[in-house]
Structure formats: C-alpha cells, structure tokens
C-alpha atoms as a PDB file:
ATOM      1  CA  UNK A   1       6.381  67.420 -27.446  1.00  0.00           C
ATOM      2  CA  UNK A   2       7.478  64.743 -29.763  1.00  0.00           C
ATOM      3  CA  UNK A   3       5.701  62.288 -28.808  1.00  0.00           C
ATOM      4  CA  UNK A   4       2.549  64.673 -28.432  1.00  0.00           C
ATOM      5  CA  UNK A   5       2.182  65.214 -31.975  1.00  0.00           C
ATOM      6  CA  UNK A   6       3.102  61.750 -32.771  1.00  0.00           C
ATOM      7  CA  UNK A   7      -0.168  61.041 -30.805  1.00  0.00           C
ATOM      8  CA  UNK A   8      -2.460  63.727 -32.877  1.00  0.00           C
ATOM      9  CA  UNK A   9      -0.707  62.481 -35.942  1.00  0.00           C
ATOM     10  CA  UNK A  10      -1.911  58.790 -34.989  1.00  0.00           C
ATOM     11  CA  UNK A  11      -5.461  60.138 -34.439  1.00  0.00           C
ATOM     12  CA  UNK A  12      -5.563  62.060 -37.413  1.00  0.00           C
ATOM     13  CA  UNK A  13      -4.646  58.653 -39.287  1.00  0.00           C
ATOM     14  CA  UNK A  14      -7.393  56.800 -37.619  1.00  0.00           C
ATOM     15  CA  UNK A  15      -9.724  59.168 -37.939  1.00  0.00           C
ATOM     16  CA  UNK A  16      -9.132  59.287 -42.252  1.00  0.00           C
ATOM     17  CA  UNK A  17      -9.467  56.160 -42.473  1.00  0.00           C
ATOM     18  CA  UNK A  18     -12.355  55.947 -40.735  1.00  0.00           C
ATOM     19  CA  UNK A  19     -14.060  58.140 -42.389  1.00  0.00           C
ATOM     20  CA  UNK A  20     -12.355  59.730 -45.538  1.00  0.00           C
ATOM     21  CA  UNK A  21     -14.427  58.576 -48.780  1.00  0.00           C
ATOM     22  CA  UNK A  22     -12.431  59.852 -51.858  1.00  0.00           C
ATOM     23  CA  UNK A  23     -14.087  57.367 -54.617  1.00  0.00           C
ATOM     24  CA  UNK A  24     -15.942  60.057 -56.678  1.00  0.00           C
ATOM     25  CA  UNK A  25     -15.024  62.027 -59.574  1.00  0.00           C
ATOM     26  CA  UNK A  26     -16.482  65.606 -59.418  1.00  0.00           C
ATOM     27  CA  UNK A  27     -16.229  66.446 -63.503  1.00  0.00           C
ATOM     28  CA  UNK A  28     -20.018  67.552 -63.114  1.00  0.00           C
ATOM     29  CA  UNK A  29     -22.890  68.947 -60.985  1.00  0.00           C
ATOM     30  CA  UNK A  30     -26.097  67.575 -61.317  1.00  0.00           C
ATOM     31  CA  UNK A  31     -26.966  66.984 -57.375  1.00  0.00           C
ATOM     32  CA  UNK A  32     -26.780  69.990 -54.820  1.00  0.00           C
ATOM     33  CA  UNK A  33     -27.194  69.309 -50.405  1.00  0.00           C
ATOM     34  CA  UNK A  34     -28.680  72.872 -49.264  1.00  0.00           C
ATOM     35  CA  UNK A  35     -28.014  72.915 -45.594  1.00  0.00           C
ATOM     36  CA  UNK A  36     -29.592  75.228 -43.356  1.00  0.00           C
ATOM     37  CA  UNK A  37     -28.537  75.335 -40.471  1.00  0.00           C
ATOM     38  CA  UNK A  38     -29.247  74.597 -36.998  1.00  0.00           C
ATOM     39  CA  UNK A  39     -33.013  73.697 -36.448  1.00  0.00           C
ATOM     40  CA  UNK A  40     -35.227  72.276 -33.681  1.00  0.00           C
ATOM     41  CA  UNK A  41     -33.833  72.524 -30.198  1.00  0.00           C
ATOM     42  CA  UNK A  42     -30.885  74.108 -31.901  1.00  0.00           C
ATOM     43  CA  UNK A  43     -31.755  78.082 -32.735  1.00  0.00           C
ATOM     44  CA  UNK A  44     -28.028  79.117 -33.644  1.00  0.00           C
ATOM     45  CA  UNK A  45     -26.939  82.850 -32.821  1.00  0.00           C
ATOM     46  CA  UNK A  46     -29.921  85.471 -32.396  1.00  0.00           C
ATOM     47  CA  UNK A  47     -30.978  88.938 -33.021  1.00  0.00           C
ATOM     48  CA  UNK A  48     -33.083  91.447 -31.304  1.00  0.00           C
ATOM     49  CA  UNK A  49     -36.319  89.945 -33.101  1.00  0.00           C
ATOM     50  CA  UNK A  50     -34.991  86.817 -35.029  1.00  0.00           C
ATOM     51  CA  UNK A  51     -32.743  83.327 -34.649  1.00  0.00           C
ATOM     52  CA  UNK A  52     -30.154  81.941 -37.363  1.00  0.00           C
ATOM     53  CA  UNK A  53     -32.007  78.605 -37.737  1.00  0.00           C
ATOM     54  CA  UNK A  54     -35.344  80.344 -39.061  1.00  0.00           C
ATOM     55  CA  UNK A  55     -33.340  82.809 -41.059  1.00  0.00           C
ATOM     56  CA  UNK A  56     -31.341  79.907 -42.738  1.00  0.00           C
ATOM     57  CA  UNK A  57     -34.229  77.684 -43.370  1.00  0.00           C
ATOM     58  CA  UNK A  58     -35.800  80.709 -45.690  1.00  0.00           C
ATOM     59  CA  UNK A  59     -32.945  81.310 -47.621  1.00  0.00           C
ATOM     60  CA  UNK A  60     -32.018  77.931 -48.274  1.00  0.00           C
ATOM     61  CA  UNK A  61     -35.610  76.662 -49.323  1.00  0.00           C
ATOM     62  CA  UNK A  62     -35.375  79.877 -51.551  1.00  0.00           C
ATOM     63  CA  UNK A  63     -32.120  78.710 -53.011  1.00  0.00           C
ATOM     64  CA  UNK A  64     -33.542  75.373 -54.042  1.00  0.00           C
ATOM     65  CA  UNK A  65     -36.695  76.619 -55.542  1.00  0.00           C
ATOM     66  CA  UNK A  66     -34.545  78.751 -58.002  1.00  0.00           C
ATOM     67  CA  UNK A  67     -32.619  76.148 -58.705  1.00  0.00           C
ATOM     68  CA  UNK A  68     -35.539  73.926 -59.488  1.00  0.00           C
ATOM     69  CA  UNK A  69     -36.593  76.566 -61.636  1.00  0.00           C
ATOM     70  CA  UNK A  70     -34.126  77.529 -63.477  1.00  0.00           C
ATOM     71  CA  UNK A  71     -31.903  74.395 -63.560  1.00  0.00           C
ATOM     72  CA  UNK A  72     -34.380  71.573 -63.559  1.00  0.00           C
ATOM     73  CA  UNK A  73     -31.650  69.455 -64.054  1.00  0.00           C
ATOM     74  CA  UNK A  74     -29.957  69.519 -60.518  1.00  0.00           C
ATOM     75  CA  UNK A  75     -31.478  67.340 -58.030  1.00  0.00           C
ATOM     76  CA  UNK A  76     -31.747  69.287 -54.915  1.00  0.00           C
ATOM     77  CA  UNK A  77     -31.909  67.839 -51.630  1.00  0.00           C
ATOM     78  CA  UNK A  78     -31.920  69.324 -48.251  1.00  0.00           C
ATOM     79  CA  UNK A  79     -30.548  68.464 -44.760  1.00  0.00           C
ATOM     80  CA  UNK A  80     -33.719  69.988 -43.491  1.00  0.00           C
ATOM     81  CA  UNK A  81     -36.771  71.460 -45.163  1.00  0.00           C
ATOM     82  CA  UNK A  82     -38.590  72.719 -41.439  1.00  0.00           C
ATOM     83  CA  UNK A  83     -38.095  73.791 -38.080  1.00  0.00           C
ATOM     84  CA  UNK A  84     -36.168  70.398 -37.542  1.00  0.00           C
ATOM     85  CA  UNK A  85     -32.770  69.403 -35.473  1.00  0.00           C
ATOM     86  CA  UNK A  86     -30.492  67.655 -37.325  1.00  0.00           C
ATOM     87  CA  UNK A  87     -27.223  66.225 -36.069  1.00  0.00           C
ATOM     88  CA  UNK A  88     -23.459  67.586 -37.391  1.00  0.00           C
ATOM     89  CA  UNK A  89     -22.970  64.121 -38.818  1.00  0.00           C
ATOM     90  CA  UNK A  90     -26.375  63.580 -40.422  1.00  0.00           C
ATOM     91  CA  UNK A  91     -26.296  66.496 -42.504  1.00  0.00           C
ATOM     92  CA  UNK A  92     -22.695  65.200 -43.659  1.00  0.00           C
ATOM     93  CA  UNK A  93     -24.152  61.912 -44.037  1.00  0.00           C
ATOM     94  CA  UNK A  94     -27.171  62.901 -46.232  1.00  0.00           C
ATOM     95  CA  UNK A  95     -24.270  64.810 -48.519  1.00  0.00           C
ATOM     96  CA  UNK A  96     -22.445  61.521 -48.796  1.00  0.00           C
ATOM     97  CA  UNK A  97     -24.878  58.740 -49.049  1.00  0.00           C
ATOM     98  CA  UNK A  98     -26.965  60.428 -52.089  1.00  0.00           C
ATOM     99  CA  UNK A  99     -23.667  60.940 -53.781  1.00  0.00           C
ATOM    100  CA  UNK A 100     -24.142  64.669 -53.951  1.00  0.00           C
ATOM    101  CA  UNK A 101     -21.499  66.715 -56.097  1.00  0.00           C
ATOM    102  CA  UNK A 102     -22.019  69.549 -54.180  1.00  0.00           C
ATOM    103  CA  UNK A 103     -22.705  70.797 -50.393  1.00  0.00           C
ATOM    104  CA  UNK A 104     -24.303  74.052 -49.676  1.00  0.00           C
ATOM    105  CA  UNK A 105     -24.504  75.109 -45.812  1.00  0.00           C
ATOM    106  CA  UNK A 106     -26.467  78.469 -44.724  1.00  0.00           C
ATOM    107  CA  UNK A 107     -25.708  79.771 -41.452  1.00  0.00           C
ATOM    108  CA  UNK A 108     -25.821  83.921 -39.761  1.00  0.00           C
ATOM    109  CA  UNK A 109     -23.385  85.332 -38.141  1.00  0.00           C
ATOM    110  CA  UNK A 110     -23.201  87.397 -34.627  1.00  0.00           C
ATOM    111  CA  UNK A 111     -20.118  89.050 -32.868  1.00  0.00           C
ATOM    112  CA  UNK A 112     -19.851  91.111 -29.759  1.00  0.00           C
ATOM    113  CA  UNK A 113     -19.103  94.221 -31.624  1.00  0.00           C
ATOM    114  CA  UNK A 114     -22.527  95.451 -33.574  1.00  0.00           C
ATOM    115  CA  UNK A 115     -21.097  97.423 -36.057  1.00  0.00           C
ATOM    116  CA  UNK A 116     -19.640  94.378 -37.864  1.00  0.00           C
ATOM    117  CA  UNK A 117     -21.704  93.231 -40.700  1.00  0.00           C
ATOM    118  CA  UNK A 118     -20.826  91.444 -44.084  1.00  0.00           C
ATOM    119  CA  UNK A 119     -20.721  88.164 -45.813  1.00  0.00           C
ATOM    120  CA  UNK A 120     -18.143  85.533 -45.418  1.00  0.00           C
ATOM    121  CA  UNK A 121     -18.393  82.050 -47.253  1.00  0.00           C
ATOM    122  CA  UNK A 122     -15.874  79.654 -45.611  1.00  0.00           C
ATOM    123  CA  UNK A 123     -13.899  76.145 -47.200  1.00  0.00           C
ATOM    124  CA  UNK A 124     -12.486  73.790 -44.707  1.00  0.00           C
ATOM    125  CA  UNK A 125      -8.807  75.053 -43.789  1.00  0.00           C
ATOM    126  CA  UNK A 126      -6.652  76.949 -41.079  1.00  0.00           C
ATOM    127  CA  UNK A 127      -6.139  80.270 -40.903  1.00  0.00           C
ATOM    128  CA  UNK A 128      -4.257  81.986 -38.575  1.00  0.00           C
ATOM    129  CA  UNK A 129      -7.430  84.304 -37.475  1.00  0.00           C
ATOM    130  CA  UNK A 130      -9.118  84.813 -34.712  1.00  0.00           C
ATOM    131  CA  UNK A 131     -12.127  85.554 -35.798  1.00  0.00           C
ATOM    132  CA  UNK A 132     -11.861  83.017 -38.045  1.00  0.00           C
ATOM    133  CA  UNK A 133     -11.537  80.229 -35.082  1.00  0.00           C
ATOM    134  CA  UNK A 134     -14.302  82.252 -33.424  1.00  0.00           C
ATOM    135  CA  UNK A 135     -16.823  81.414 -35.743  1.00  0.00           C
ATOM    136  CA  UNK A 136     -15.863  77.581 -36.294  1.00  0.00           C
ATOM    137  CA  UNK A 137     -16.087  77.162 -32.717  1.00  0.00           C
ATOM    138  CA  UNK A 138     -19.349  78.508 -32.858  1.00  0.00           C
ATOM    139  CA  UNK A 139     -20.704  76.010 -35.245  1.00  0.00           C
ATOM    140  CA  UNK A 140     -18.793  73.071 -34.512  1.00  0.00           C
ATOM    141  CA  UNK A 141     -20.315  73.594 -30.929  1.00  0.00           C
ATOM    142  CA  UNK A 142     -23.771  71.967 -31.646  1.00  0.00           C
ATOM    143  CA  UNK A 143     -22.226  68.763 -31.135  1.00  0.00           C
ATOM    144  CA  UNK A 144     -22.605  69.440 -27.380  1.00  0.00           C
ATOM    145  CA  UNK A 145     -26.339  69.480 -27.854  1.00  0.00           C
ATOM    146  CA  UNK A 146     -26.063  65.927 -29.379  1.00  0.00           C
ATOM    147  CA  UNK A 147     -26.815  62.551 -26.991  1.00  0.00           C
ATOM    148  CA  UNK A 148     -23.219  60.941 -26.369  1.00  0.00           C
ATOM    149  CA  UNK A 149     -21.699  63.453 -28.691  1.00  0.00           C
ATOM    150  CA  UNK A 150     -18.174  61.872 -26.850  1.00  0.00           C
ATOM    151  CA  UNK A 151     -18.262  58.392 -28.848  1.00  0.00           C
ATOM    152  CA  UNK A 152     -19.888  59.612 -31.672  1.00  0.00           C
ATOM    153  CA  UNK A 153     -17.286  62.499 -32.215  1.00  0.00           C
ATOM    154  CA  UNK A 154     -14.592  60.271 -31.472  1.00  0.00           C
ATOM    155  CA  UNK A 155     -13.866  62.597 -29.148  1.00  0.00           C
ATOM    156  CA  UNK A 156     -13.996  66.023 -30.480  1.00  0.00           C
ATOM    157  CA  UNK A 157     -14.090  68.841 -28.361  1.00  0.00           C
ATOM    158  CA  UNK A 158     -15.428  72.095 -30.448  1.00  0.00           C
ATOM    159  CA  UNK A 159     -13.721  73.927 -27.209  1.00  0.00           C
ATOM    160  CA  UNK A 160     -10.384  72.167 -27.804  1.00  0.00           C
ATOM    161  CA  UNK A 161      -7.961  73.714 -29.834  1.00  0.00           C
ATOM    162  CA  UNK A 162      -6.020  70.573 -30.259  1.00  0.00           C
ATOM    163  CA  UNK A 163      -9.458  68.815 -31.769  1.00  0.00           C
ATOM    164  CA  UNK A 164      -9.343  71.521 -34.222  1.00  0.00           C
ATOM    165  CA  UNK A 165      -5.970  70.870 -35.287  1.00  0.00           C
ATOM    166  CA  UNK A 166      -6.568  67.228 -35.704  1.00  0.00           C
ATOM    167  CA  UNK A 167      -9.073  68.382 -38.393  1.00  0.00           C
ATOM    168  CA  UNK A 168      -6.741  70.611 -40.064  1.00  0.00           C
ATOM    169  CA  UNK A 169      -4.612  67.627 -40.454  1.00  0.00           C
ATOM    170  CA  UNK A 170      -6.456  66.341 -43.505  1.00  0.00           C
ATOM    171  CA  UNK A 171      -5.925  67.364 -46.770  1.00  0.00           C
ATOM    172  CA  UNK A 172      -8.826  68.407 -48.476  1.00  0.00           C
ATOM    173  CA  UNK A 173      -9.048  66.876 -51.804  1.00  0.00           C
ATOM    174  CA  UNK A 174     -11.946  69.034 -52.434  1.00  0.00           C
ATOM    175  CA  UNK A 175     -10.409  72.230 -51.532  1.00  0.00           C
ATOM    176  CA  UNK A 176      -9.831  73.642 -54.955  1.00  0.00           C
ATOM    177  CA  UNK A 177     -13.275  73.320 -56.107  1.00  0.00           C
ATOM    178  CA  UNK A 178     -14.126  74.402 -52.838  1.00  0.00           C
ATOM    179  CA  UNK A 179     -12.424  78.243 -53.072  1.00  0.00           C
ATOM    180  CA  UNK A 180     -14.170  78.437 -56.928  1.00  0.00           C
ATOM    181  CA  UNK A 181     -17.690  78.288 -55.792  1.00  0.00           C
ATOM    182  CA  UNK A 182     -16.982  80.189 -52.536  1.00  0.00           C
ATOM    183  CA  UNK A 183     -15.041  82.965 -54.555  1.00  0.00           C
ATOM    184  CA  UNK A 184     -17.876  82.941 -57.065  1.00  0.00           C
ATOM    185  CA  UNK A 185     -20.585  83.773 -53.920  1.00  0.00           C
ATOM    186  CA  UNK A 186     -18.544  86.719 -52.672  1.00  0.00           C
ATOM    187  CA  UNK A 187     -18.577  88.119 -55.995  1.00  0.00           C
ATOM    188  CA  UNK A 188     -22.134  87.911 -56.253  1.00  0.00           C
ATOM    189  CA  UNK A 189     -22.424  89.149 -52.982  1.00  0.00           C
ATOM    190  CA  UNK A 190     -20.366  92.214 -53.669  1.00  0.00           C
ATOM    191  CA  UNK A 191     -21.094  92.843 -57.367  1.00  0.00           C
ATOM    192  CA  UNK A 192     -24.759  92.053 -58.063  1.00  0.00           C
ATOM    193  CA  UNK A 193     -26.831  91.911 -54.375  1.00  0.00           C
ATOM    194  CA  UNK A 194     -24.743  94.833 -52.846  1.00  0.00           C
ATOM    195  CA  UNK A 195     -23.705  93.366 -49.529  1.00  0.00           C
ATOM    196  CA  UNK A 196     -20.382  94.221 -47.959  1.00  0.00           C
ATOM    197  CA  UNK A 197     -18.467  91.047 -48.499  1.00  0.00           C
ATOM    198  CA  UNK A 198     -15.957  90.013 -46.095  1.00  0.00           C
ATOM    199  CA  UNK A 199     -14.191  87.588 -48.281  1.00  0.00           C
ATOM    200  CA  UNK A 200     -13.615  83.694 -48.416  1.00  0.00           C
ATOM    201  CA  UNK A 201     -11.771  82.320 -45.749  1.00  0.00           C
ATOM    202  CA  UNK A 202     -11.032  79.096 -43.874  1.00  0.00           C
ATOM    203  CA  UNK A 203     -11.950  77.739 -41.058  1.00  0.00           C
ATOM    204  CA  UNK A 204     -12.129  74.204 -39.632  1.00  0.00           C
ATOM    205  CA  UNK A 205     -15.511  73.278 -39.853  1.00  0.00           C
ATOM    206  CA  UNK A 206     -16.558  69.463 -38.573  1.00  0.00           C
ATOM    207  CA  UNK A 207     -19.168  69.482 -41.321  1.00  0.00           C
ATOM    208  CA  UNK A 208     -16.925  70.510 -44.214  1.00  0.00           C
ATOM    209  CA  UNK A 209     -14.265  68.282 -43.157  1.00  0.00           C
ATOM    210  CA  UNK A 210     -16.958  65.390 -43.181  1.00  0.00           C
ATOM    211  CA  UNK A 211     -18.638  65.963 -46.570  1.00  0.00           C
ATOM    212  CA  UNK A 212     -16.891  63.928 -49.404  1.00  0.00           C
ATOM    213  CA  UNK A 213     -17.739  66.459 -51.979  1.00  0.00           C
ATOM    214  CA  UNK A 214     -16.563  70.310 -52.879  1.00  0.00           C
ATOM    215  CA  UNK A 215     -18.302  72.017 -50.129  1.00  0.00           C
ATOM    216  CA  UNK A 216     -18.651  76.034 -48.583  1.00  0.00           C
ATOM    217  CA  UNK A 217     -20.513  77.432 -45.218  1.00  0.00           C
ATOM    218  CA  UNK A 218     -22.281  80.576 -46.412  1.00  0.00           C
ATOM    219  CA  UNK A 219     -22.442  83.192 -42.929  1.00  0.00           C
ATOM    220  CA  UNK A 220     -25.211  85.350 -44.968  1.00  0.00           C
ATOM    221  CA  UNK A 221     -24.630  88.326 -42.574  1.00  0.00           C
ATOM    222  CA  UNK A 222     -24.918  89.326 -38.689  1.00  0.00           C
ATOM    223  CA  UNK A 223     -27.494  89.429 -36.562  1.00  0.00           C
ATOM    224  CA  UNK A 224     -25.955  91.115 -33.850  1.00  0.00           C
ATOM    225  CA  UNK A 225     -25.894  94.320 -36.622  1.00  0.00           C
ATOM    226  CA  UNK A 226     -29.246  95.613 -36.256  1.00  0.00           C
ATOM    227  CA  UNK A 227     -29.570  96.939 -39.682  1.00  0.00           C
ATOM    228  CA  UNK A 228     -28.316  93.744 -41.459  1.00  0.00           C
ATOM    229  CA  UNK A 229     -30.234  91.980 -39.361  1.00  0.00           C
ATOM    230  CA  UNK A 230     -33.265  93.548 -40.395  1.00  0.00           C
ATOM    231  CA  UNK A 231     -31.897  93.296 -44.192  1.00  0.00           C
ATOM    232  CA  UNK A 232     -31.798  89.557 -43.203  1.00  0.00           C
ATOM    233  CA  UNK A 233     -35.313  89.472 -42.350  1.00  0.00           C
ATOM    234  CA  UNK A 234     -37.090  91.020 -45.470  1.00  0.00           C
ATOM    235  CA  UNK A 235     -38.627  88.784 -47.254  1.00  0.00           C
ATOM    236  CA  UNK A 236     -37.352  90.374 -50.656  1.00  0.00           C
ATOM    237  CA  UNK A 237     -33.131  90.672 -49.259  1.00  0.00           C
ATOM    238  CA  UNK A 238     -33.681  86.922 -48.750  1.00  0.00           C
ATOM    239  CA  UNK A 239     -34.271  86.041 -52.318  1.00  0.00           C
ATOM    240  CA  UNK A 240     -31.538  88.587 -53.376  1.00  0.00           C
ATOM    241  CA  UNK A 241     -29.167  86.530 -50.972  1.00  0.00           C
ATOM    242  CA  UNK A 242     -30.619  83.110 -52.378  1.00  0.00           C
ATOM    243  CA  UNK A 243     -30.355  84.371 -55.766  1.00  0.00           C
ATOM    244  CA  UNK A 244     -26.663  85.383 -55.678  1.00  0.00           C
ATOM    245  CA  UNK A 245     -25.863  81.802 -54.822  1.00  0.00           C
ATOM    246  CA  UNK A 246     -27.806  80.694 -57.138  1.00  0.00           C
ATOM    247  CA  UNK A 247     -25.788  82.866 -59.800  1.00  0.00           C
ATOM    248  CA  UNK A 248     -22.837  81.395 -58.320  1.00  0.00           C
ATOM    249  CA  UNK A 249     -23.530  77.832 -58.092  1.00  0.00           C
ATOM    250  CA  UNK A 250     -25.379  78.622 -62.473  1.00  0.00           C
ATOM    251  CA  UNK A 251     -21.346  79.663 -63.069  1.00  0.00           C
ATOM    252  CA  UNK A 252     -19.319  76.868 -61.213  1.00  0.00           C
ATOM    253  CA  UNK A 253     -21.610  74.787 -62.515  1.00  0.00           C
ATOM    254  CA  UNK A 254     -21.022  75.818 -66.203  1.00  0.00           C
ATOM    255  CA  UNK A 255     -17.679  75.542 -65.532  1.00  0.00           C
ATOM    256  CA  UNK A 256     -17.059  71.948 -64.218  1.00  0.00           C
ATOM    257  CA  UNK A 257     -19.438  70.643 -66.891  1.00  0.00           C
ATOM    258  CA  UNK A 258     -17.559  72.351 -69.534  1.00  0.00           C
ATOM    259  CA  UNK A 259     -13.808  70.722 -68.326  1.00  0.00           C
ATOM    260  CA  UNK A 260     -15.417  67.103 -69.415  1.00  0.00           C
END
C-alpha cells in the first residue's frame, strides 16, 4: 500500500512539473476563455430533441456578446465559436497561451433520474459525492474520443478512479478565486434568473486542473428533465442563463480590480 501511493505521489510530481504554470498574478480581469463545450464529433449528453454541444455553443456566444457590450474592455476569446471538436487539452491550452485571467466552461447536464433538474457550477476539487464523480467522469471522458489520447494524457484514464486521484493531488492555487466567481453564478442563478440552483461543488475536472488561471464548469441544467430541457432550448432562457454569468463575472470582476 505504501509503496502504491509512493508511486501516485511520484506521478503526481511529474505530472506538476510538467505542466503546472503558476507565473501570473491574477490582481485583474481584462481577458475571459468562454468554453463551450463538446463540439464536432463530440455531441455531449442529449435530450429528447436537443444535444449539450449545440446548447453550450448558444449560451456561450451569448455570454461573450454581452460582455462585449457591456464591458468592452474584456477581451473575449473562445475555445470554439461553431459546431467544432476541440481537444481537452486545446481548450486548456488556448486559456494558457493568451494569458487569460479567467476560464469560463459551459456544459448540460443529464442523469438517469428525470426529475432532477438545477444548476451546478463546479471548481477543481474532491468531494466525497457521487454524483459529483458522476459528472467529472462524464466530461473528462472525451479524451477517449481523442487520437492516442494514452501518450497525450500521460496516461489518464477518465474510468480510473486512481487517475482521478492523481488530479486531486494538486493544489489549486487558483481555487479561492475559483469558489468567488462560481458562488457569484449560483446566486445569480437562484436570485435574479429563477433556476433551482444546486450549489457549487467540486469535482476533478482534467480541464480545470489544466487551466493556469481561476477557472469554473457551468452544468446550465439537465437535459434528461424534459421541462428544463425545453427551458434550455428557448431562445429567450438562454440569454437569461448567459446574462446571469455575465452579472457574475460584472461583480468578481469589480472586485479583483478593486483589491489593486
């Protein structure tokens, strides 16, 4: 047993070094990554009539055009901007080579049991919940669709619950700022678009854990619930959604500008 963890702690080393890049001071926000997710050959979890990916990519375009609008200040940049595929690690590495100060993914929800619905915006962590696992696993698994996902992963299995404890090894250093922004969506959420929030939680997400930047996953809702699904779907519920997170990002922004 010893000499088991003495192995995952060895990895874990490795891995940080490899690719931990800590060199930035986050005293401001003046570049967001909006990250919907999935795309292309990827459609993420499904409805009756609709997929994550499409879902996603209309929230988060509608996210950046508000911000555009109403902080032309903040560069905004997207993993994806169309029905494209995009790899874990790109969308990570499009965070960290423009330097971004933030990192914004979009994602839907589904669960076996339809009369589940709610919002739950995630920071990279473990929690002792199942569901919790559940829905990292879920993500983290479009590495499989990935050519030679093996080497490029060093070896992470999203299936492996000792791969997922190897990213729970590293300490977050942007976990604090993190929890603000994802406490400030659920409040939004709750308060001013009227969806059931579920609360912030943790989870460990590959694309979190690879971002060198305060970052959340947004789950906007569940598909699998056939009236938030069609919520999810409306044209007018989308900008609500986008504009709660927009409201969020407006405060957290105020706030980390104003501690310089």
């Amino acid at each position: 047993m010893t000499r088991y963890f003495s192995i995952i702690a060895l990895s874990a080393i490795t891995v940080l070094t490899s690719f931990s890049t800590l060199n930035k001071s986050y005293n401001k926000v003046d570049k967001v990554v909006i990250d919907a997710g999935h795309g292309g050959k990827d459609p993420g979890t499904h409805g009756d009539v609709s997929k994550e990916k499409d879902i996603a990519l209309k929230i988060a375009l509608k996210l950046g055009r508000t911000i555009n609008e109403y902080l032309p200040d903040v560069e905004v940049i997207y993993t994806r901007d169309d029905d494209n595929f995009v790899e874990l690690e790109g969308r990570a590495y499009i965070a960290n080579k423009n330097g971004a100060d933030l990192f914004i993914s979009i994602h839907c929800n589904a669960v076996s049991n339809s009369s589940i619905y709610g919002t739950e915006t995630y920071v990279m962590g473990l929690d002792k919940v199942e569901g919790n696992m559940r829905v990292a696993k879920k993500e983290n698994s479009v590495i499989l669709l990935e050519e030679n996902y093996e080497d490029k992963y060093d070896g992470f299995d999203p299936n492996s619950p000792e791969s997922m404890i190897l990213l729970t090894l590293s300490q977050h250093a942007y976990q604090e700022n993190s929890l603000r922004l994802a406490a400030r969506i659920e409040k939004q959420f709750k308060e001013r678009v009227g969806r059931k929030s579920r609360g912030v939680k943790m989870a460990p997400f590959w694309v979190l854990w690879r971002t060198s930047m305060p970052s959340v996953l947004v789950e906007t809702g569940y598909l699998t619930n056939s009236k938030e699904e069609l919520d999810l779907n409306d044209p007018l519920k989308q900008e609500y959604i986008a504009s709660g997170i927009f409201r969020a990002f407006r405060d957290y922004k105020t706030a980390i500008d104003a501690s310089n």
